[in-house]
PDB file of N, CA and C in Angstrom:
ATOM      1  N   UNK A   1       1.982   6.237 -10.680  1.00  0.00           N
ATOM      2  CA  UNK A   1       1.372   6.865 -11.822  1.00  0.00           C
ATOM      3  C   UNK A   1       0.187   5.995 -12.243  1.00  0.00           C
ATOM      4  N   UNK A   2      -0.959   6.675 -12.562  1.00  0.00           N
ATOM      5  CA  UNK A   2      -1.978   5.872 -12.971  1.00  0.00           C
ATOM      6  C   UNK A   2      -2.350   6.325 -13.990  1.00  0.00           C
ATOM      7  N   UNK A   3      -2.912   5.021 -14.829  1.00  0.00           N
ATOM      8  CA  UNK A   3      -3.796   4.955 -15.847  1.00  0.00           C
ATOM      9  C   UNK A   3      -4.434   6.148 -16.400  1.00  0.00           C
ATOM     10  N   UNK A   4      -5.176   6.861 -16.032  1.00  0.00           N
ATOM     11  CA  UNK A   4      -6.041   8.393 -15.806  1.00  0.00           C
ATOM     12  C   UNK A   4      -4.965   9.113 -15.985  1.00  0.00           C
ATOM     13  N   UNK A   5      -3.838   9.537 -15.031  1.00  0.00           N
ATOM     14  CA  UNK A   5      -2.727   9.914 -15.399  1.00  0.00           C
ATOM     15  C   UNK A   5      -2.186  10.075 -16.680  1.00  0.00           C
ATOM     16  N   UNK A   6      -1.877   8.970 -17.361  1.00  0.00           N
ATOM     17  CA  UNK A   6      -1.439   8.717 -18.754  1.00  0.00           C
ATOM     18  C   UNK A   6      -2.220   8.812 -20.167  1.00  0.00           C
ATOM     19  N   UNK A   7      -3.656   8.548 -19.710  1.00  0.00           N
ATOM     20  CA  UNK A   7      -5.322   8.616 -20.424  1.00  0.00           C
ATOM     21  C   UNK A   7      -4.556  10.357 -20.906  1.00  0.00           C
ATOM     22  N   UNK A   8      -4.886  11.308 -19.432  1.00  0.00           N
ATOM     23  CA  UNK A   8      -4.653  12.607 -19.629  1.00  0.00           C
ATOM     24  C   UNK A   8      -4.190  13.532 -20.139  1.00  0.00           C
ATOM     25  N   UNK A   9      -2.489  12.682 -19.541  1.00  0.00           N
ATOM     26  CA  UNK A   9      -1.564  13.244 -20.477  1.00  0.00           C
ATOM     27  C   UNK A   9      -1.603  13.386 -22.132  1.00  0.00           C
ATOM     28  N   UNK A  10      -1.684  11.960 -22.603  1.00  0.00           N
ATOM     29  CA  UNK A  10      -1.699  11.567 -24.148  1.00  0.00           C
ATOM     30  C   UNK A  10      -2.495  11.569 -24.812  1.00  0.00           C
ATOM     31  N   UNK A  11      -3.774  11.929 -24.231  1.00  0.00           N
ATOM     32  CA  UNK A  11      -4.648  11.827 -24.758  1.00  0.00           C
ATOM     33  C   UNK A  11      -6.096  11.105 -24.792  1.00  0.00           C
ATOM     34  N   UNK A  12      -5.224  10.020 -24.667  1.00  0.00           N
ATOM     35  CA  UNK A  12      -5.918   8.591 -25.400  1.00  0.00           C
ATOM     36  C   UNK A  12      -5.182   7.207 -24.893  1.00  0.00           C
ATOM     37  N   UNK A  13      -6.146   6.541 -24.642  1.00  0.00           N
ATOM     38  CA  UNK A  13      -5.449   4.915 -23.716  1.00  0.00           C
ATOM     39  C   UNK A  13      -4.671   4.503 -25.065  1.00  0.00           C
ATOM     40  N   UNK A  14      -5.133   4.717 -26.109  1.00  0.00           N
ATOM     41  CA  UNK A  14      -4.098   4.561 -27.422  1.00  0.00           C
ATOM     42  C   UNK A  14      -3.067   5.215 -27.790  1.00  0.00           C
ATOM     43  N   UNK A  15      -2.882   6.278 -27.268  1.00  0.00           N
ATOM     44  CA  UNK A  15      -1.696   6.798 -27.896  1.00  0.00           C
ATOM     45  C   UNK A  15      -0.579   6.524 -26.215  1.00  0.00           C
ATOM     46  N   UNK A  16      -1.272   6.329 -25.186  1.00  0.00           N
ATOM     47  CA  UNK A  16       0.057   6.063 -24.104  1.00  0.00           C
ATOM     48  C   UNK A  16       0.014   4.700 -24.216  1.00  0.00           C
ATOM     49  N   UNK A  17      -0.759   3.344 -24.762  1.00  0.00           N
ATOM     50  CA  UNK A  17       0.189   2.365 -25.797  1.00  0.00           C
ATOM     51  C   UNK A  17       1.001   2.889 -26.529  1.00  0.00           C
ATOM     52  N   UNK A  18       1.087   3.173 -27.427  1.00  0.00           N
ATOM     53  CA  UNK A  18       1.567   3.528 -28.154  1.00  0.00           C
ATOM     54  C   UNK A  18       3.359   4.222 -27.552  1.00  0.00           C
ATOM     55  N   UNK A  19       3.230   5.147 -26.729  1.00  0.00           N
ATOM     56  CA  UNK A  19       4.012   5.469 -26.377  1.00  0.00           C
ATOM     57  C   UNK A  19       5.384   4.494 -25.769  1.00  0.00           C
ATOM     58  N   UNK A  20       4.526   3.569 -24.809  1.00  0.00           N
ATOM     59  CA  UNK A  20       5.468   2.377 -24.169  1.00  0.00           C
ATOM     60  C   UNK A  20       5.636   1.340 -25.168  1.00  0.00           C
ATOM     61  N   UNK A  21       5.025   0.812 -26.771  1.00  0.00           N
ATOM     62  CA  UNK A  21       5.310   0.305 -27.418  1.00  0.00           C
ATOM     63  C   UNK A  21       4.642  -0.806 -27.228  1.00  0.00           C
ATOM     64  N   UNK A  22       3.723  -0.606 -26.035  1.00  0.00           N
ATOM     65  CA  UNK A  22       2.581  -2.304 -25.539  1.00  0.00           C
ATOM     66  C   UNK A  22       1.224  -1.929 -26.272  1.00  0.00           C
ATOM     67  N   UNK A  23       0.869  -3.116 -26.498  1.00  0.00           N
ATOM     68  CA  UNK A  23      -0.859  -3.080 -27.494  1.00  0.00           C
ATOM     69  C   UNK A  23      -1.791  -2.211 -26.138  1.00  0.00           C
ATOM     70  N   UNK A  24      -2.436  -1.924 -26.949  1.00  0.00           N
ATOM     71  CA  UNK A  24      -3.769  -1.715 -26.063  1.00  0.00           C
ATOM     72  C   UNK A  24      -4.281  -2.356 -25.202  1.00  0.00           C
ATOM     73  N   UNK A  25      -4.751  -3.978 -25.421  1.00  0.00           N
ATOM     74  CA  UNK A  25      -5.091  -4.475 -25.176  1.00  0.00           C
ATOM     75  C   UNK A  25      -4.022  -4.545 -23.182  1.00  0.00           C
ATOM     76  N   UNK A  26      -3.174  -4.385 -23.510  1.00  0.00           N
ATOM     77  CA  UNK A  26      -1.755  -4.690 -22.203  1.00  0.00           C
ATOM     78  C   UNK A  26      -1.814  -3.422 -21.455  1.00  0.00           C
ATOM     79  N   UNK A  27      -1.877  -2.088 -21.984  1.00  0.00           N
ATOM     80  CA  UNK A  27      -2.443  -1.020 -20.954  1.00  0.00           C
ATOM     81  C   UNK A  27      -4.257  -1.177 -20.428  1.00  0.00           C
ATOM     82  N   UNK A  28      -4.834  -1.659 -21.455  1.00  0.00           N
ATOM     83  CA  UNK A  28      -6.029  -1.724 -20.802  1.00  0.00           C
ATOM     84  C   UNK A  28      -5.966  -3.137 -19.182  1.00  0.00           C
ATOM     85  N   UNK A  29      -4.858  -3.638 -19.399  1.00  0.00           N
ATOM     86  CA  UNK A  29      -4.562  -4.895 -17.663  1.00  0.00           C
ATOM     87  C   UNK A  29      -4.120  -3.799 -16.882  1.00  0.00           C
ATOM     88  N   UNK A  30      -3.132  -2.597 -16.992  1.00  0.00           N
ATOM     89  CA  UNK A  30      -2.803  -1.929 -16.219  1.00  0.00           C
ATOM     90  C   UNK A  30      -3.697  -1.368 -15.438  1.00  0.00           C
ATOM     91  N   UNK A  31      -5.230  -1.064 -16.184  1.00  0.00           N
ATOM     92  CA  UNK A  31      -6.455  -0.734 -15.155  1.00  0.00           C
ATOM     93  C   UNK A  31      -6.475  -1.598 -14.183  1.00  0.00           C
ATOM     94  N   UNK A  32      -6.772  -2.474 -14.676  1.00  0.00           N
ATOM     95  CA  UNK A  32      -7.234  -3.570 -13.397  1.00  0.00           C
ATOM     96  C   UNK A  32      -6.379  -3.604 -12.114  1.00  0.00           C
ATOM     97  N   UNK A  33      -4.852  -2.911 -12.345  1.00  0.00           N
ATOM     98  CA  UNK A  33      -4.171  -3.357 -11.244  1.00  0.00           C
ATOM     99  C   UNK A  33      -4.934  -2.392  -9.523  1.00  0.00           C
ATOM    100  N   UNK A  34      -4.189  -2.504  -8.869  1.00  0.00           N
ATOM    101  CA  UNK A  34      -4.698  -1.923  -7.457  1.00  0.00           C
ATOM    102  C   UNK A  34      -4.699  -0.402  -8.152  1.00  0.00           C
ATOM    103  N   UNK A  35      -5.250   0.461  -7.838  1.00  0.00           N
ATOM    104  CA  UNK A  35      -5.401   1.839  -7.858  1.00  0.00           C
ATOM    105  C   UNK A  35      -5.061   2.065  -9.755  1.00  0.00           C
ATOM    106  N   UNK A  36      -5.439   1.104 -10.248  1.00  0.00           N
ATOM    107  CA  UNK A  36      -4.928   1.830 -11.581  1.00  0.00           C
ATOM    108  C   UNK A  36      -3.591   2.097 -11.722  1.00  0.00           C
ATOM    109  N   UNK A  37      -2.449   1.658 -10.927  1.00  0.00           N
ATOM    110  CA  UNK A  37      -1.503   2.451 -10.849  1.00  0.00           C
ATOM    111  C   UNK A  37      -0.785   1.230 -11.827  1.00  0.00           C
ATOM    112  N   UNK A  38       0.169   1.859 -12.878  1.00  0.00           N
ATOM    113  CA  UNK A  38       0.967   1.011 -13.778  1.00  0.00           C
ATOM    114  C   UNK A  38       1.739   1.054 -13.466  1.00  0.00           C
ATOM    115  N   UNK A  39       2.971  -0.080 -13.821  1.00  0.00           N
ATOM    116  CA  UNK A  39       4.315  -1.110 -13.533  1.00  0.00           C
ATOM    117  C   UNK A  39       4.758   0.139 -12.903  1.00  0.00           C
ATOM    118  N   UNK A  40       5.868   0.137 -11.883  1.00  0.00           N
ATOM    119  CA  UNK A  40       6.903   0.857 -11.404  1.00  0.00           C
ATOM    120  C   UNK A  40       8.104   1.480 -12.421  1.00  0.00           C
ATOM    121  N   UNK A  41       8.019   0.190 -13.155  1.00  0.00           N
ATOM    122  CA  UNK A  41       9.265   0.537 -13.852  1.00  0.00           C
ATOM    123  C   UNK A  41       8.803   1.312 -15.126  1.00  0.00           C
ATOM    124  N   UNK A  42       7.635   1.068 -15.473  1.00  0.00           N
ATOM    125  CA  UNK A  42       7.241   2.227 -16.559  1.00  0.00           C
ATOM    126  C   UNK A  42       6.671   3.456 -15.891  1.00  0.00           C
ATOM    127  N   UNK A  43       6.158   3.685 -15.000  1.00  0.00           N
ATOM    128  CA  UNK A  43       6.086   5.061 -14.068  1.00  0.00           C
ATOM    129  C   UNK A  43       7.787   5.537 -14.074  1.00  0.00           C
ATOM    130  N   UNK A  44       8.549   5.178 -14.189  1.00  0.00           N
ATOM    131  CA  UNK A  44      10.016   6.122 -13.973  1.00  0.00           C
ATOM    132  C   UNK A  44      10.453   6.336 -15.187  1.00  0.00           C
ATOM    133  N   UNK A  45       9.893   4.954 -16.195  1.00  0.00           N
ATOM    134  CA  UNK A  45      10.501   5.565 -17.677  1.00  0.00           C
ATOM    135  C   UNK A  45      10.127   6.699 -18.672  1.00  0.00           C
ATOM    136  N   UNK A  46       8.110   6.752 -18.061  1.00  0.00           N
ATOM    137  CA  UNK A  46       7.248   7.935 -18.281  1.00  0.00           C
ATOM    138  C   UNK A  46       7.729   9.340 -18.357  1.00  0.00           C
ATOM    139  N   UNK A  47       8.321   9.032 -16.745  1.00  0.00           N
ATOM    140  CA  UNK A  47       8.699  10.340 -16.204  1.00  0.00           C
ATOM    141  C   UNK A  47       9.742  10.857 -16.546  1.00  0.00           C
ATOM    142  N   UNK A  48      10.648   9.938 -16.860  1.00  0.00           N
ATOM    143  CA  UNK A  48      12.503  10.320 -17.435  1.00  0.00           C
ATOM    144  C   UNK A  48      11.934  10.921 -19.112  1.00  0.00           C
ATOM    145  N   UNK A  49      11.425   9.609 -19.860  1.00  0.00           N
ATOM    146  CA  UNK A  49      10.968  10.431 -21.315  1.00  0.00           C
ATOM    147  C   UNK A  49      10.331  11.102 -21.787  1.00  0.00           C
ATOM    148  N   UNK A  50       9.447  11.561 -20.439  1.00  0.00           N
ATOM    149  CA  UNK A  50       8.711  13.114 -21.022  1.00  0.00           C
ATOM    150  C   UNK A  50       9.439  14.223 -20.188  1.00  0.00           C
ATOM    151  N   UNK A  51      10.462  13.729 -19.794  1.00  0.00           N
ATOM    152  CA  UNK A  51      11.175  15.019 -18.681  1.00  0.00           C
ATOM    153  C   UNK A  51      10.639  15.445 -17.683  1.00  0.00           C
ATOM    154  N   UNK A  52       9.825  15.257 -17.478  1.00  0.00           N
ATOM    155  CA  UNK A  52       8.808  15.363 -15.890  1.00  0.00           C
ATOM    156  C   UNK A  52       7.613  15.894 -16.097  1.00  0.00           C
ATOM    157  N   UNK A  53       6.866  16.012 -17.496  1.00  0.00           N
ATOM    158  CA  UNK A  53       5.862  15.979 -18.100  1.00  0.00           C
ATOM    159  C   UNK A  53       4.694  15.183 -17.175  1.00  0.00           C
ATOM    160  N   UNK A  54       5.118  14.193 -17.121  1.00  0.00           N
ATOM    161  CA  UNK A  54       4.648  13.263 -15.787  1.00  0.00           C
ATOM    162  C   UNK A  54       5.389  12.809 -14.700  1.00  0.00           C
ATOM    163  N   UNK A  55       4.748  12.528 -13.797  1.00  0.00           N
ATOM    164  CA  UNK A  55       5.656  12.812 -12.524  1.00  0.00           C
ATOM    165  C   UNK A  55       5.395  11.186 -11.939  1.00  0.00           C
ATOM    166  N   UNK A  56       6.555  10.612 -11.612  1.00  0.00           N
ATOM    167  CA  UNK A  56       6.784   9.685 -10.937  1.00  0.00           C
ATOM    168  C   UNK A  56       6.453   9.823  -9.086  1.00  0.00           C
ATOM    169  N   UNK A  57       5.770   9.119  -9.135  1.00  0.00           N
ATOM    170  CA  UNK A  57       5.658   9.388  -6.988  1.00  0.00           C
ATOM    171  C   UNK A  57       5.609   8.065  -6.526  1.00  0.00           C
ATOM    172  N   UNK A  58       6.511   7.824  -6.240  1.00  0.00           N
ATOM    173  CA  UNK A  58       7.283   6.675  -5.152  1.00  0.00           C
ATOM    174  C   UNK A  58       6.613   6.447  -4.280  1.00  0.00           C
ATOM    175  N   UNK A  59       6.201   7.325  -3.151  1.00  0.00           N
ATOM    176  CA  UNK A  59       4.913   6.945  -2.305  1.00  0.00           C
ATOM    177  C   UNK A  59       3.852   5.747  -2.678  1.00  0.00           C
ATOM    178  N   UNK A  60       3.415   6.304  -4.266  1.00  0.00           N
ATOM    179  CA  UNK A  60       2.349   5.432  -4.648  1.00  0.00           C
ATOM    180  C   UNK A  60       2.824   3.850  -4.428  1.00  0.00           C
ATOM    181  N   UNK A  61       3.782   3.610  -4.534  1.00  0.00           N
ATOM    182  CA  UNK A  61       4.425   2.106  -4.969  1.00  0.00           C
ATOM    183  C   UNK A  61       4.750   1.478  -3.870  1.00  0.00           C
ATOM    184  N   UNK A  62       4.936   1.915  -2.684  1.00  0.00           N
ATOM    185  CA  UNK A  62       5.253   1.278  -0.861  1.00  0.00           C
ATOM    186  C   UNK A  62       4.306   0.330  -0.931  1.00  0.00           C
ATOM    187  N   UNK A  63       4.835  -0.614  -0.267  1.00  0.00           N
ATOM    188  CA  UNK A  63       4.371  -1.866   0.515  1.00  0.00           C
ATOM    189  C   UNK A  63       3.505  -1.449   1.463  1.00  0.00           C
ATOM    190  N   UNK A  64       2.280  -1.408   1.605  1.00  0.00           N
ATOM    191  CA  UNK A  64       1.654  -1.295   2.733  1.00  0.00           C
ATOM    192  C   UNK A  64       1.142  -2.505   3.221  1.00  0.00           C
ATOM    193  N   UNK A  65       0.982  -2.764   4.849  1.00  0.00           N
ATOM    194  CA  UNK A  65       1.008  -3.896   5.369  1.00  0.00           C
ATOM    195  C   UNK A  65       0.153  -3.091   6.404  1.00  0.00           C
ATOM    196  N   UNK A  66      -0.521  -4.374   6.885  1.00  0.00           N
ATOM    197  CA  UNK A  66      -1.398  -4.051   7.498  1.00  0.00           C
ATOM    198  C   UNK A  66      -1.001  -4.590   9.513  1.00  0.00           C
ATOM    199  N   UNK A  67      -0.813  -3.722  10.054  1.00  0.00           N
ATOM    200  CA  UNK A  67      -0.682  -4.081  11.754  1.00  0.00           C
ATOM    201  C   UNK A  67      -1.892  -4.650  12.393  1.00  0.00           C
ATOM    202  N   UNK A  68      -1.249  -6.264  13.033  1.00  0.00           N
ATOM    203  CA  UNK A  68      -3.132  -6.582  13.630  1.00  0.00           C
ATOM    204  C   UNK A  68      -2.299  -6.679  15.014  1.00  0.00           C
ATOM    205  N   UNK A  69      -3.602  -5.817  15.858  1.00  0.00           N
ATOM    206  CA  UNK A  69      -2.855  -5.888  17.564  1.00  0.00           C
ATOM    207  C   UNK A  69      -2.715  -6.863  18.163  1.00  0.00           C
ATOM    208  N   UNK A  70      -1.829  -7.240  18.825  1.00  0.00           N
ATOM    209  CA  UNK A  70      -1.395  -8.478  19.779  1.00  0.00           C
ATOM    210  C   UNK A  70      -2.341  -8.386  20.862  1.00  0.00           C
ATOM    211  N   UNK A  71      -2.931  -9.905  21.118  1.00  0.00           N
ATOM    212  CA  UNK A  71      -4.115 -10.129  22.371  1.00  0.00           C
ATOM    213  C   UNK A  71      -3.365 -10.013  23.278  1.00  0.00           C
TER     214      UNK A  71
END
């Protein structure tokens, strides 16, 4: 779930603070992360307390690793 995501939903980067109970200032670090995408564990709590209002996708959150070919 990203940032934009939550912007969308609520409105306002202030009111989805608001929602998780973190300052502004602490969703505005969630930008910075890789893809915008915020904590795991608040992507599932999003999704459980708006009832699927927003949607949790697991995909987003995999480990990707990168294969380098053997000489």
């Amino acid at each position: 779930m990203t940032t934009q995501e939550l912007e969308t939903f609520f409105g306002s980067p202030i009111e989805a603070a608001n929602f998780f109970g973190v300052s502004p200032e602490s969703f505005y670090q969630w930008r910075k992360r890789p893809g915008g995408l915020i904590p795991k564990g608040r992507a599932t709590e999003a999704a459980y307390r708006t009832q699927g209002g927003l949607v949790y996708r697991p995909e987003l959150y995999e480990k990707r690793t990168q294969v380098t070919p053997k000489s």
